[in-house]
Protein backbone atom coordinates (compact mmCIF):
# COMPACT_ATOMS: atom_id res chain seq x y z
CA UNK A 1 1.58 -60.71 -10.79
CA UNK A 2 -1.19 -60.13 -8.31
CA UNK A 3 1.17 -58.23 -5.80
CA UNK A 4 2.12 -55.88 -9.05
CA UNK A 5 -1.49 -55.30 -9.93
CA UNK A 6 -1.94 -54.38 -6.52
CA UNK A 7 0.84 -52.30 -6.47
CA UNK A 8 0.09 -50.72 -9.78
CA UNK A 9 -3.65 -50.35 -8.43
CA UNK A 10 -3.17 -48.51 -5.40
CA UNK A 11 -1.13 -45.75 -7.54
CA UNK A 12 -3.39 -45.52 -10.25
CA UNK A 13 -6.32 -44.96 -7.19
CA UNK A 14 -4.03 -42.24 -5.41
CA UNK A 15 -3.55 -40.65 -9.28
CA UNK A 16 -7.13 -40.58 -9.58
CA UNK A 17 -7.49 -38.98 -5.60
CA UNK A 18 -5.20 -36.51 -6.82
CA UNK A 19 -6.76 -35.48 -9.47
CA UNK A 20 -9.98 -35.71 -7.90
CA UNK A 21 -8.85 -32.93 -5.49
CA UNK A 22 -7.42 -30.68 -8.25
CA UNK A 23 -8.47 -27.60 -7.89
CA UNK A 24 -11.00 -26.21 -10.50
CA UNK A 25 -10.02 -22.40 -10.52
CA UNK A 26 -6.29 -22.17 -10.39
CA UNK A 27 -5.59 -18.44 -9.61
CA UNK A 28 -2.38 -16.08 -9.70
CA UNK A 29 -2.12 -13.31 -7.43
CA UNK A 30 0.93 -10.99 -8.32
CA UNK A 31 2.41 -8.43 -5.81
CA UNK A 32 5.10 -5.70 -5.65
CA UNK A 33 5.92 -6.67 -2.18
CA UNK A 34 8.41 -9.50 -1.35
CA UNK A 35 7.26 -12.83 0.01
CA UNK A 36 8.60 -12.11 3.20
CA UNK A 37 6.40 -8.42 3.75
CA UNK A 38 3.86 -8.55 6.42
CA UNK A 39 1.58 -8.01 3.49
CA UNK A 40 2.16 -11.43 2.23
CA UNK A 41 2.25 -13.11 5.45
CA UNK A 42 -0.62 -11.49 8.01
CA UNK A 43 -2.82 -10.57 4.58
CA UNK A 44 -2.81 -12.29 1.24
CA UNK A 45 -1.65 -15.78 2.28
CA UNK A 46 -3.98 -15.81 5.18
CA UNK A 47 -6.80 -14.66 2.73
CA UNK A 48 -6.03 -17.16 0.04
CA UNK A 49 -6.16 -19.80 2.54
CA UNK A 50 -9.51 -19.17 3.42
CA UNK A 51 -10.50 -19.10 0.65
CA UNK A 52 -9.73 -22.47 -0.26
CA UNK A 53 -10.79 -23.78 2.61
CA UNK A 54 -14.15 -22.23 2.34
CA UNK A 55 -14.23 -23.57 -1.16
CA UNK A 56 -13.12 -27.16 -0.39
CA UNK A 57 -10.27 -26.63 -2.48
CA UNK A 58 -12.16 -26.25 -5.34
CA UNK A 59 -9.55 -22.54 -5.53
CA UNK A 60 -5.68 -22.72 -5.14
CA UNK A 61 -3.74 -19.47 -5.45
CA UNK A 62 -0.31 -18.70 -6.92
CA UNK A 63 1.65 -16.09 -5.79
CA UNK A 64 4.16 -14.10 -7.98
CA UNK A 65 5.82 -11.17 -5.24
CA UNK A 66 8.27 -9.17 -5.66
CA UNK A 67 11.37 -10.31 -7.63
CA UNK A 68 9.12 -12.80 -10.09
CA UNK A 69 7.77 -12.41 -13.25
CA UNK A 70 4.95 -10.31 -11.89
CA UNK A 71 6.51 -8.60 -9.36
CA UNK A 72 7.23 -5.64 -11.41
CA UNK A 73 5.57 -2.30 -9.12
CA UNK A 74 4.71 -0.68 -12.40
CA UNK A 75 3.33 -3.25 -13.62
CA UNK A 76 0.43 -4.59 -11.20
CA UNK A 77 -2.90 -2.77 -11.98
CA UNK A 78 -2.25 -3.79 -15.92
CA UNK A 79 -1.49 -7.35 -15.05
CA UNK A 80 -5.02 -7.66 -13.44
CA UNK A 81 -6.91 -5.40 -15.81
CA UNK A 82 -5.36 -7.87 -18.86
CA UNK A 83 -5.77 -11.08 -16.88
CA UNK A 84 -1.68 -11.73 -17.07
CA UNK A 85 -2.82 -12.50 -13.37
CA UNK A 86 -5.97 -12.89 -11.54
CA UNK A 87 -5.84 -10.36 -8.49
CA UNK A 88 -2.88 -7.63 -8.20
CA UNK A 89 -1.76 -5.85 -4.63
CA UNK A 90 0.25 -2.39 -5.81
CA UNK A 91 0.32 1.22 -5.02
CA UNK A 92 -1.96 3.75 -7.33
CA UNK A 93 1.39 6.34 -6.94
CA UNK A 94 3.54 3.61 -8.91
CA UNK A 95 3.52 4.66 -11.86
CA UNK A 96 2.25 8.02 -10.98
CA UNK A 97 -0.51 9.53 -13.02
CA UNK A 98 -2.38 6.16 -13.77
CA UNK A 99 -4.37 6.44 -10.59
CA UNK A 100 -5.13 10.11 -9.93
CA UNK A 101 -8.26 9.69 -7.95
CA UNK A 102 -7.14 7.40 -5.22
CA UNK A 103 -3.44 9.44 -4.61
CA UNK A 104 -5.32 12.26 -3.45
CA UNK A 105 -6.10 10.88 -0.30
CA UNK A 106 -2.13 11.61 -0.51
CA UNK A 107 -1.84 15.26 0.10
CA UNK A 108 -0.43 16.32 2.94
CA UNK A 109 -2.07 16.60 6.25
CA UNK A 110 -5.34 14.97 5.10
CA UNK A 111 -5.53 11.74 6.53
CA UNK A 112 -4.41 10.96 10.85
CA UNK A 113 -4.01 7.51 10.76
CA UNK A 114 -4.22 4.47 8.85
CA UNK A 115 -7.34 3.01 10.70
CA UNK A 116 -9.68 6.49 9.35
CA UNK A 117 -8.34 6.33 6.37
CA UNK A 118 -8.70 2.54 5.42
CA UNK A 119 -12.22 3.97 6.72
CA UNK A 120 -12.21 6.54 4.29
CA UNK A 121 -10.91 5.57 1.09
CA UNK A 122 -13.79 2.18 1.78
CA UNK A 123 -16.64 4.28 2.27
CA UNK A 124 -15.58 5.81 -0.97
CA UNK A 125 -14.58 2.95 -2.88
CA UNK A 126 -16.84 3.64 -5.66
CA UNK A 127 -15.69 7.27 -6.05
CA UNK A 128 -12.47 5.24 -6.83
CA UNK A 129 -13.27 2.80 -8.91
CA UNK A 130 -12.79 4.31 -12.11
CA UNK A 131 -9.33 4.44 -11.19
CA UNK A 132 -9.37 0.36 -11.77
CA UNK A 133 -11.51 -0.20 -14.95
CA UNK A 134 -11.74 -3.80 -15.93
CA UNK A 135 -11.05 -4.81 -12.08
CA UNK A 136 -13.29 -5.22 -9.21
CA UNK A 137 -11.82 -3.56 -6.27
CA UNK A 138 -11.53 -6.01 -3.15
CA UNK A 139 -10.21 -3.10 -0.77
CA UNK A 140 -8.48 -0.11 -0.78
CA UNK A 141 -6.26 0.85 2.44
CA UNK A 142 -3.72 3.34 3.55
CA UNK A 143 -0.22 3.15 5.87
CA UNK A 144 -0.17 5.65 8.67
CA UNK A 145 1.52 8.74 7.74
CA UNK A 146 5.11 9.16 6.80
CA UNK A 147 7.80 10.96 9.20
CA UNK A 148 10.51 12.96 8.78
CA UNK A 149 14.04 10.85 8.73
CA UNK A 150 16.41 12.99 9.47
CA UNK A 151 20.55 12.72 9.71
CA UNK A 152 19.92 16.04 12.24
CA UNK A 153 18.01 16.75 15.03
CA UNK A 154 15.14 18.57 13.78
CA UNK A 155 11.83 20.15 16.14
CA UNK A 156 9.67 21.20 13.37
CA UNK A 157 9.28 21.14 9.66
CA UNK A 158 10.47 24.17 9.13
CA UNK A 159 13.73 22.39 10.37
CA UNK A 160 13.91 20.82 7.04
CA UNK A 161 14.71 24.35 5.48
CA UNK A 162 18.15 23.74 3.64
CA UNK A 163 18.23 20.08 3.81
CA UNK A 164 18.42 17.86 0.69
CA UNK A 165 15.40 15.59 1.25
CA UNK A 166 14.28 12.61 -0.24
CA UNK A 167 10.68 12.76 -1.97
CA UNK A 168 8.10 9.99 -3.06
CA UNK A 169 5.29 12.02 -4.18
CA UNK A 170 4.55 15.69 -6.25
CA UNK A 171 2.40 16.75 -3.79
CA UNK A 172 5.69 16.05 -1.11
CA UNK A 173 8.07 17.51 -3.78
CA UNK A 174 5.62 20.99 -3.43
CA UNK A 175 5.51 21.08 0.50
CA UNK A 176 9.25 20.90 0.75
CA UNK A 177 9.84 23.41 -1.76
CA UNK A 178 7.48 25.68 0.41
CA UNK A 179 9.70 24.84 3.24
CA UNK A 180 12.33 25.53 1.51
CA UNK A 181 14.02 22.10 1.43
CA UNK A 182 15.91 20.43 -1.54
CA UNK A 183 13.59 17.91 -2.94
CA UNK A 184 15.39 15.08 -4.28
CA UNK A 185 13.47 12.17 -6.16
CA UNK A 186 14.99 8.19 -6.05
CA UNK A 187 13.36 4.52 -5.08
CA UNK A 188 13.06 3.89 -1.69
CA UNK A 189 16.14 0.53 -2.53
CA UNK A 190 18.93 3.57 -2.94
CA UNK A 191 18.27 5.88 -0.13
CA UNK A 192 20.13 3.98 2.58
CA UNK A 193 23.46 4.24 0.19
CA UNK A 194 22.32 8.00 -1.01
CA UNK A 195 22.28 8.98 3.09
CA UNK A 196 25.57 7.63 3.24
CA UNK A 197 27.65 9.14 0.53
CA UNK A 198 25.65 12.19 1.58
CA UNK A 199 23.55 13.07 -1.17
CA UNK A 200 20.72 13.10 0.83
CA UNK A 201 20.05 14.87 4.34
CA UNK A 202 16.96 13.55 5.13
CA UNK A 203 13.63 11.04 3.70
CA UNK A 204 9.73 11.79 3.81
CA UNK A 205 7.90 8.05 4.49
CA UNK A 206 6.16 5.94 6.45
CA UNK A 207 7.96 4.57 9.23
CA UNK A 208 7.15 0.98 7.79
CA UNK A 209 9.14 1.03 5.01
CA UNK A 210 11.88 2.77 6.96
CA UNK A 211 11.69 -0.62 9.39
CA UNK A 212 11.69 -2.55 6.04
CA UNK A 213 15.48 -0.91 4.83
CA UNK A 214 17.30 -0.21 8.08
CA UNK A 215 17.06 3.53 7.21
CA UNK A 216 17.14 3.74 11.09
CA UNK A 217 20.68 2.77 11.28
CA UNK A 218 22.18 5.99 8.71
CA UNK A 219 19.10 8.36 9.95
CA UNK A 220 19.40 9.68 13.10
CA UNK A 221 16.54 11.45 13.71
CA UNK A 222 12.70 11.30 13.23
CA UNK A 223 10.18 13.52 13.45
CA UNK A 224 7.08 11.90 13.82
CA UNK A 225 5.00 14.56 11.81
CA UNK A 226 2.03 12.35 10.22
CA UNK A 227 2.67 14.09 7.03
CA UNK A 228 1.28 11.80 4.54
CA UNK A 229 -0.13 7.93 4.16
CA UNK A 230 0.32 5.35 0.84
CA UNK A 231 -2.55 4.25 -0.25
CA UNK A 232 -2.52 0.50 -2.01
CA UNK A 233 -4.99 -1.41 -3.60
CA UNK A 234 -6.11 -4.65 -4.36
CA UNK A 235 -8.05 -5.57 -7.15
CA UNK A 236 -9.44 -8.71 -9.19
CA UNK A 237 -9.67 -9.21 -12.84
CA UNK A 238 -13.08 -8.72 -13.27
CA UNK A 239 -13.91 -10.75 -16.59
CA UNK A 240 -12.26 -13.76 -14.06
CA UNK A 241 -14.28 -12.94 -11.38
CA UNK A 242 -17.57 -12.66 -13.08
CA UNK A 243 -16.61 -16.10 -14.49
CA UNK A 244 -16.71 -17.70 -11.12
CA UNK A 245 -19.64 -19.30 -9.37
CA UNK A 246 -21.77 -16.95 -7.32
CA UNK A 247 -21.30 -19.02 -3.79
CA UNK A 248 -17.48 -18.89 -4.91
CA UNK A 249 -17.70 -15.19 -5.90
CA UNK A 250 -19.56 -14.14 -2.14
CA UNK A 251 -16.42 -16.40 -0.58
CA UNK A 252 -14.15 -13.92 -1.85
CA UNK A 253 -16.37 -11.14 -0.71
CA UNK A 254 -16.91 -12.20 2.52
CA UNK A 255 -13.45 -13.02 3.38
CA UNK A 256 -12.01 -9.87 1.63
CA UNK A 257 -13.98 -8.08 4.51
CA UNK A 258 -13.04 -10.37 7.48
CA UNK A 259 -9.23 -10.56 6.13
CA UNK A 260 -8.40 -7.14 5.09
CA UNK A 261 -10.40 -5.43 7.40
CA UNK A 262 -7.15 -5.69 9.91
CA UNK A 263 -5.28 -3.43 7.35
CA UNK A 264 -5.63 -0.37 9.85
CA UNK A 265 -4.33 -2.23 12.33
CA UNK A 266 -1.43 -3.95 10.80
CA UNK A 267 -0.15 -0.76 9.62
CA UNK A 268 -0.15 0.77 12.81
CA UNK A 269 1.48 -2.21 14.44
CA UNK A 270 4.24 -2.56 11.70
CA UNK A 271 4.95 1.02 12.07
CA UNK A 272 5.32 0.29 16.09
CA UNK A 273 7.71 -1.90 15.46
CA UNK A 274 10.14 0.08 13.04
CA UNK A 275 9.62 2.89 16.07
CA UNK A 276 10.91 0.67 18.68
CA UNK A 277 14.02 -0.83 16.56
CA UNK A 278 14.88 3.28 15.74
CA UNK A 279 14.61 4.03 19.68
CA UNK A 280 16.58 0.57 20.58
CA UNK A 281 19.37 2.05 18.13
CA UNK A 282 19.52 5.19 20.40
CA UNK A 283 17.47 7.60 17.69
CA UNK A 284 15.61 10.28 18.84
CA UNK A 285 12.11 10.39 17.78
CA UNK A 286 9.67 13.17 18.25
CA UNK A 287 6.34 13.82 18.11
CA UNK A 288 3.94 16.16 16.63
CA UNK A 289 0.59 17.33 18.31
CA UNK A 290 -2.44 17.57 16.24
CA UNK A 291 -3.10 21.08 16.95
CA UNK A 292 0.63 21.20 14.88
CA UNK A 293 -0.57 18.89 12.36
CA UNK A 294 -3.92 21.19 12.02
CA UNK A 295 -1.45 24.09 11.83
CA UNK A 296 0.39 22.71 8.98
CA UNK A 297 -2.66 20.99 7.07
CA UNK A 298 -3.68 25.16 6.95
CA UNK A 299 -0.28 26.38 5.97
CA UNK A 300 -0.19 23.89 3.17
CA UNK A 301 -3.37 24.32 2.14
CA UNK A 302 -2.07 26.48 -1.10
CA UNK A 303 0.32 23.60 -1.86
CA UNK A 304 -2.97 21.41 -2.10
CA UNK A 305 -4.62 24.01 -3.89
CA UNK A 306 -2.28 24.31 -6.29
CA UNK A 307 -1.79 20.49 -7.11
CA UNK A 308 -5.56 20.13 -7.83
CA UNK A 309 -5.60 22.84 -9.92
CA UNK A 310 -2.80 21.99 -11.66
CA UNK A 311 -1.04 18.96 -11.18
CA UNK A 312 -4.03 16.21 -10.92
CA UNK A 313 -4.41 15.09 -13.99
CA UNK A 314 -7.99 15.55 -13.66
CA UNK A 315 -9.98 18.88 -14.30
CA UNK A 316 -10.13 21.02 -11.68
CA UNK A 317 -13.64 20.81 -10.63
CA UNK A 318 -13.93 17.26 -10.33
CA UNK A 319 -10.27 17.21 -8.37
CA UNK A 320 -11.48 19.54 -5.96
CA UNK A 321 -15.26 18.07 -5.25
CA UNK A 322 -13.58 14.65 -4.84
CA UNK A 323 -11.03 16.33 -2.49
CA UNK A 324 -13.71 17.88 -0.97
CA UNK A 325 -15.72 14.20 -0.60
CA UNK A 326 -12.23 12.78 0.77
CA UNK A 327 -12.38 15.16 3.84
CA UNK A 328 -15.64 14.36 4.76
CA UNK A 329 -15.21 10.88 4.82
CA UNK A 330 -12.45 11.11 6.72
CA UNK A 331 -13.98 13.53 9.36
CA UNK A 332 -17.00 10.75 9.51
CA UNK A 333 -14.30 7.99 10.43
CA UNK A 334 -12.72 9.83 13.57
């Protein structure tokens, strides 16, 4: 009987350790991206460690990517907002129209690269908060501009004239048109098949994504224009986070800084990578100049004009003075 008290003891003491490490703020972070995306691995799950180990475990996140009950795209800035999960990562294009401030950093030719306009959309993260009410906004970030993907060779947009291209945004759907291009609209999971049964010529994106789906292996050729980044968000629920203790509240603060301030970076690299499994397949990829990209930022500029004067969903004045704000920003991060 003594050895089963013993026995019996030593459980019931590693029960009570158990619970005595429980964590007291259990947390669910949903995502449109799968687990395996680099933004899983080199961001969130690197952040939420921290986290806890700043805390002493006193926070443990749950994840819910991609293919879960909260990995629905269209779904992640209401999940937060409604506190069906605690912090949401998701794109303010998806579903278009709920986010208009933050997609104009969108528009063609506005933003060079992903490090100025993390930069950017930062320095005006409060000029974009009321694109996330009920949230606090952790960070706001950008991929480097999308390419031209291509099943011919092509030297310059204008290349494109003809050709039955894949879109992802209205502001993209406008600049082909004034190209002259076919703009065709479909989810980035059905453009590998579409480029094969040939209903598609050719894809506007980032070269991440095209890394991502193997669109290297059915498109040929890539023009490496710097048309246009994605912008993405991540955001907290704020009646949660106001619910936290303060030294637990500055954690998350501090770390959001430290953590996602690689974003720049990682895009850039991640895009690197998707360039050098295109050129190891024997693509052709070629660049554009800035003086070009200046070039075609002026062309467009009645495309752009147009869209904030029409196609915003925001009056026209406050479209065009944010605009206006986004440019500046961005020529203060060169």
């Amino acid at each position: 009987m003594t050895r089963i008290a013993a026995i019996l003891g030593v459980a019931a003491g590693a029960l009570l350790a158990g619970q005595a490490h429980a964590a007291e703020y259990e947390l669910k972070v949903s995502s449109m991206f799968p687990s395996t995306h680099f933004i899983q691995t080199l961001a969130m799950e690197p952040w939420a460690e921290e986290i806890e180990k700043r805390t002493d475990g006193r926070v443990n996140f749950t994840f819910f990517p991609a293919g879960s009950s909260l990995g629905d795209a269209t779904r992640q800035f209401d999940q937060a907002r409604n506190g069906v999960a605690d912090v949401s990562v998701g794109i303010p294009a998806i579903p278009r129209g709920r986010h208009p401030r933050s997609v104009l950093v969108e528009l063609p030719f506005t933003v060079p690269n992903s490090e100025v306009g993390t930069c950017a959309m930062m320095k005006m993260k409060d000029e974009f908060a009321p694109d996330y009410p009920g949230t606090k906004v952790l960070y706001l970030t950008v991929t480097e501009p999308s390419a031209a993907h291509t099943t011919k060779e092509i030297k310059t947009l204008d290349d494109l004239e003809g050709m039955r291209i894949r879109t992802p945004t209205p502001a993209i759907t406008a600049m082909l048109e004034e190209i002259g291009a076919t703009p065709v609209g479909m989810p980035p999971s059905e453009i590998y098949e579409s480029v094969e049964r040939g209903v598609v010529d050719g894809n506007i994106m980032p070269w991440g994504p095209v890394g991502a789906f193997k669109l290297y292996e059915v498109l040929d050729y890539h023009l490496d224009a710097g048309i246009n980044p994605v912008a993405m968000y991540i955001v907290f629920n704020q009646r949660k986070y106001d619910s936290l203790p303060e030294d637990i509240q500055q954690t998350i603060d501090e770390v959001s800084e430290e953590v996602f301030s690689n974003w720049g970076r990682w895009w850039h690299e991640t895009d690197q990578e998707a360039i050098e499994a295109a050129k190891a397949a024997g693509n052709t990829v070629i660049p554009m100049s800035d003086a070009q990209r200046e070039e075609w930022r002026e062309r467009l500029q009645p495309v752009i004009e147009n869209y904030l004067s029409n196609n915003s969903d925001m009056s026209e004045s406050d479209a065009k003075a944010l605009y206006a704000s986004i440019r500046e920003a961005v020529k203060t991060c060169e």
